[in-house]
C-alpha atoms as a PDB file:
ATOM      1  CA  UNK A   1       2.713  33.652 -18.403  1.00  0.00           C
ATOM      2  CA  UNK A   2       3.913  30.174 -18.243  1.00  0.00           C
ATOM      3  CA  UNK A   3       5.703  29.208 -15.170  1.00  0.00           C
ATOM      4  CA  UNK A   4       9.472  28.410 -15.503  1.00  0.00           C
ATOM      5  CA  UNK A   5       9.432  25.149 -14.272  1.00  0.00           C
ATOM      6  CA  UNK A   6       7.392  23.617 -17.400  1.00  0.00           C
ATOM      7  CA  UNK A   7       9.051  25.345 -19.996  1.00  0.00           C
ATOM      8  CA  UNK A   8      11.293  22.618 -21.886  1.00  0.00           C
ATOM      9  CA  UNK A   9      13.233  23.188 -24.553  1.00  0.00           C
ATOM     10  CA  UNK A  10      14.490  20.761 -27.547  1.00  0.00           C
ATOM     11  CA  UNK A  11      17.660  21.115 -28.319  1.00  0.00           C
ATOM     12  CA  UNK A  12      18.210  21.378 -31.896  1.00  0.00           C
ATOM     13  CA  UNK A  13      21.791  19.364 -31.968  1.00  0.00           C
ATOM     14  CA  UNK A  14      20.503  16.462 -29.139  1.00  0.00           C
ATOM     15  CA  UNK A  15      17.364  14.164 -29.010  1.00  0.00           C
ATOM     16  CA  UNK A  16      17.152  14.876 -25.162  1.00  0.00           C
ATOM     17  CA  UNK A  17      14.630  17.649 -23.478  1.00  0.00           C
ATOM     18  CA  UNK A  18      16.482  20.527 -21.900  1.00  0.00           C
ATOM     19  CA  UNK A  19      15.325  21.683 -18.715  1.00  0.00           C
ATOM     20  CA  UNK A  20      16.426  25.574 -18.382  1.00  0.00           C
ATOM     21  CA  UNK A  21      15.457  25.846 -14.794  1.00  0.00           C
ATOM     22  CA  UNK A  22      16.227  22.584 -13.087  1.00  0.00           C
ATOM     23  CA  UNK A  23      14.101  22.235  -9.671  1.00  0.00           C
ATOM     24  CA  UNK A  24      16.036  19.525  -7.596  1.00  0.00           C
ATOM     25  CA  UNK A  25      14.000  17.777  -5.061  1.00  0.00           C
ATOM     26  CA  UNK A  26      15.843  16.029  -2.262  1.00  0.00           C
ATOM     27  CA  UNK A  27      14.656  12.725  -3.424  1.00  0.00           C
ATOM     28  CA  UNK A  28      17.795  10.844  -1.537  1.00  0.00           C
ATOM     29  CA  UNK A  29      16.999  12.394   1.671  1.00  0.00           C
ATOM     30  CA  UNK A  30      13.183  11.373   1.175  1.00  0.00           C
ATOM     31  CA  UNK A  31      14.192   7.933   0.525  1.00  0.00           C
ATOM     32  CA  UNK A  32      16.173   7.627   3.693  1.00  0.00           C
ATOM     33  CA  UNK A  33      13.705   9.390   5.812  1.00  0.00           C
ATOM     34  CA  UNK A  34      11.065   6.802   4.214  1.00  0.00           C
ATOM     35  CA  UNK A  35      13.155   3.837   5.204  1.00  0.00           C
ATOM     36  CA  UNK A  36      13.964   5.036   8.655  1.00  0.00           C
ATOM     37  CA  UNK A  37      10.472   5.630   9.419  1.00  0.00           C
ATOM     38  CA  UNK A  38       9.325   1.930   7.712  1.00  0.00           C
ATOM     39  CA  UNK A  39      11.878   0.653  10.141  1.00  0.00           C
ATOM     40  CA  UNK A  40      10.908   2.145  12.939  1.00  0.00           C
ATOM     41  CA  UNK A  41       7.354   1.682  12.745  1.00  0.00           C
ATOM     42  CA  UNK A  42       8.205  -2.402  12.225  1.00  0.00           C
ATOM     43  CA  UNK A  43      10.383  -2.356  15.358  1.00  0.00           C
ATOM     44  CA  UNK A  44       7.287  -0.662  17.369  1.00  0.00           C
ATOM     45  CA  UNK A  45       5.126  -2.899  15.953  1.00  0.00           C
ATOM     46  CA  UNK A  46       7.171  -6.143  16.180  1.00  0.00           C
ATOM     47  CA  UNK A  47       7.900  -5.283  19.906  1.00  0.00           C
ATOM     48  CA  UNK A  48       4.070  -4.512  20.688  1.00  0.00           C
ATOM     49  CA  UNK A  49       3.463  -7.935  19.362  1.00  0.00           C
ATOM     50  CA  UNK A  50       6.234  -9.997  20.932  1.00  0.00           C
ATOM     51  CA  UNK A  51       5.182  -8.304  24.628  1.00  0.00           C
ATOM     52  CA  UNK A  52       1.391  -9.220  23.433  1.00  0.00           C
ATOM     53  CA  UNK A  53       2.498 -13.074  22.920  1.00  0.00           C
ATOM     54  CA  UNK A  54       4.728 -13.261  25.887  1.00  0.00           C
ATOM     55  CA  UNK A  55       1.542 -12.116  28.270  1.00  0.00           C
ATOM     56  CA  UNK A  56      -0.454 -14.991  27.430  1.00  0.00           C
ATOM     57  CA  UNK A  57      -3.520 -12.901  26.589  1.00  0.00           C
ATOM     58  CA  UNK A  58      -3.569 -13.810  23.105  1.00  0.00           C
ATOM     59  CA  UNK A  59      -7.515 -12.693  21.414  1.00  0.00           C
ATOM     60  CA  UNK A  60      -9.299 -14.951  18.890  1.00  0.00           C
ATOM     61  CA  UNK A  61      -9.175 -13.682  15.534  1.00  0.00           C
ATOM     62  CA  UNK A  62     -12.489 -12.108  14.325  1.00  0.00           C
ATOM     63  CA  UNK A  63     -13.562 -14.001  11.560  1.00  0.00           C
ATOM     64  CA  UNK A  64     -16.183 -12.006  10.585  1.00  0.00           C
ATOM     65  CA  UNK A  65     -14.471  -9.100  10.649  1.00  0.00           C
ATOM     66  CA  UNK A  66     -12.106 -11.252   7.722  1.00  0.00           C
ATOM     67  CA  UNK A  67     -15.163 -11.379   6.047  1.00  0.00           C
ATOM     68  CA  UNK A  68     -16.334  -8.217   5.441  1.00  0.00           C
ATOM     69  CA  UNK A  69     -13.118  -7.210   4.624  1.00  0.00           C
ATOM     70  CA  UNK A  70     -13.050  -9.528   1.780  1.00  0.00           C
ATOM     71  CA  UNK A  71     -16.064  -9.086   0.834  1.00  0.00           C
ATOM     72  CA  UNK A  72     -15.194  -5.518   0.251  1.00  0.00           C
ATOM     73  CA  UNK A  73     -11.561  -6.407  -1.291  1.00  0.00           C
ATOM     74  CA  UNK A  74     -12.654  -8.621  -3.601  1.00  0.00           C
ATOM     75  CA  UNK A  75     -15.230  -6.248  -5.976  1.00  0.00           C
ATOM     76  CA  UNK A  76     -13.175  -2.735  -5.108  1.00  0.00           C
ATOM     77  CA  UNK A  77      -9.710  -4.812  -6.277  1.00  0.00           C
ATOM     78  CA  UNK A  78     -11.985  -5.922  -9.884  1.00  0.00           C
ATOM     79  CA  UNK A  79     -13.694  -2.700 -10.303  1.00  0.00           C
ATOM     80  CA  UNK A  80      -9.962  -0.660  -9.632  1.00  0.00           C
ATOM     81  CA  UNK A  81      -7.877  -2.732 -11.894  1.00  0.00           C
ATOM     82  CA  UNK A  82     -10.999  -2.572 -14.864  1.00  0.00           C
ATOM     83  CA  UNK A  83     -11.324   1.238 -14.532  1.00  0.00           C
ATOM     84  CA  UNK A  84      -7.454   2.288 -14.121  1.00  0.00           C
ATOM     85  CA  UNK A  85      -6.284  -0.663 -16.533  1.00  0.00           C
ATOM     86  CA  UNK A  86      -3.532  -1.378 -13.543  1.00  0.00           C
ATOM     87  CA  UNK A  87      -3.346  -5.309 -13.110  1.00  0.00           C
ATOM     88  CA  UNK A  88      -1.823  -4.526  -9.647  1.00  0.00           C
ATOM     89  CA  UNK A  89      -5.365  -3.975  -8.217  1.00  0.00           C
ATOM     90  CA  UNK A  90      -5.888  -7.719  -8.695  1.00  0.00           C
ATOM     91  CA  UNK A  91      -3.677  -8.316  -5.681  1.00  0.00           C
ATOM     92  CA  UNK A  92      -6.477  -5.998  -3.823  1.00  0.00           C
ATOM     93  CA  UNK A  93      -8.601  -8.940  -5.189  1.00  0.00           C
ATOM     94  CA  UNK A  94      -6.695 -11.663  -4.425  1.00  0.00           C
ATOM     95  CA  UNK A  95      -6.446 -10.606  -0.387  1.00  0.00           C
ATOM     96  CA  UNK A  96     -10.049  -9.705  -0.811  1.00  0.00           C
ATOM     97  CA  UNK A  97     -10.426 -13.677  -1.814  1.00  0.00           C
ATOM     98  CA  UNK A  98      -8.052 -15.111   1.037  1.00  0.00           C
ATOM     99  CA  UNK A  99      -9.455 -13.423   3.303  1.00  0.00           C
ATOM    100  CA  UNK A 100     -12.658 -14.597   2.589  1.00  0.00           C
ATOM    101  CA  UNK A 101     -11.528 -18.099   2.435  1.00  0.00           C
ATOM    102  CA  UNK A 102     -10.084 -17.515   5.991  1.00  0.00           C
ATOM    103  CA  UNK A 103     -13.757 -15.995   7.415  1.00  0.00           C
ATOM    104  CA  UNK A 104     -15.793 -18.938   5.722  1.00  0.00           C
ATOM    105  CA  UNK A 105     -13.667 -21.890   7.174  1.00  0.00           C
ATOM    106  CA  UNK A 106     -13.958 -20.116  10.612  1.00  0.00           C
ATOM    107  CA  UNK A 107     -17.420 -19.454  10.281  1.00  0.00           C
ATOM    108  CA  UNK A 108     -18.897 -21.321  13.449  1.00  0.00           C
ATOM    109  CA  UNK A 109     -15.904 -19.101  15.504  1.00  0.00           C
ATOM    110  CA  UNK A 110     -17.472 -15.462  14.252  1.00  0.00           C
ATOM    111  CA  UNK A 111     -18.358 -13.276  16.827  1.00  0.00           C
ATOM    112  CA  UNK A 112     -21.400 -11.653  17.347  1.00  0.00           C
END
């Protein structure tokens, strides 16, 4: 038996799909809960980093930490956007290749 949910039916006088048994999802209330959390998330984060810089104890960057993660960007953003045929994994790429950029002209600050 075929659940309810997928059966569609064409109607003969209309070019549109008929749903008979309409599921509604509470997409609205999803969205807003999404955007609340986003925000809150940014306002924890933003006020982590503002009591961060006011203390003074502001860390080096790890450079070579910016370069491992583009060297894994860089081939993982290529290899996604050949296999799924999604151009948007290029942008994996191209933060793969800044952030190599970054690590190599900080190279004599990497860490051990």
């Amino acid at each position: 038996m075929v659940p309810q949910a997928i059966l569609f039916f064409r109607n003969p006088c209309r070019t549109q799909i008929i749903n008979p048994n309409p599921v509604t999802y509470p997409m609205v209330e999803i969205l807003h809960l999404s955007v609340i959390g986003l925000t809150l998330v940014g306002l924890v984060t933003g006020i982590l980093l503002l009591r961060k810089w006011k203390s003074g104890n502001r860390d080096e960057a790890n450079y070579k930490a910016f370069f491992i993660i583009g060297i894994t960007f860089l081939p993982v953003g290529v290899a996604l956007s050949a296999s799924t045929h999604n151009p948007g994994f290029f942008g994996m790429s191209g933060l793969g290749a800044a952030y190599l950029a970054i690590a190599l002209a900080n190279r004599d600050k990497w860490k051990p």
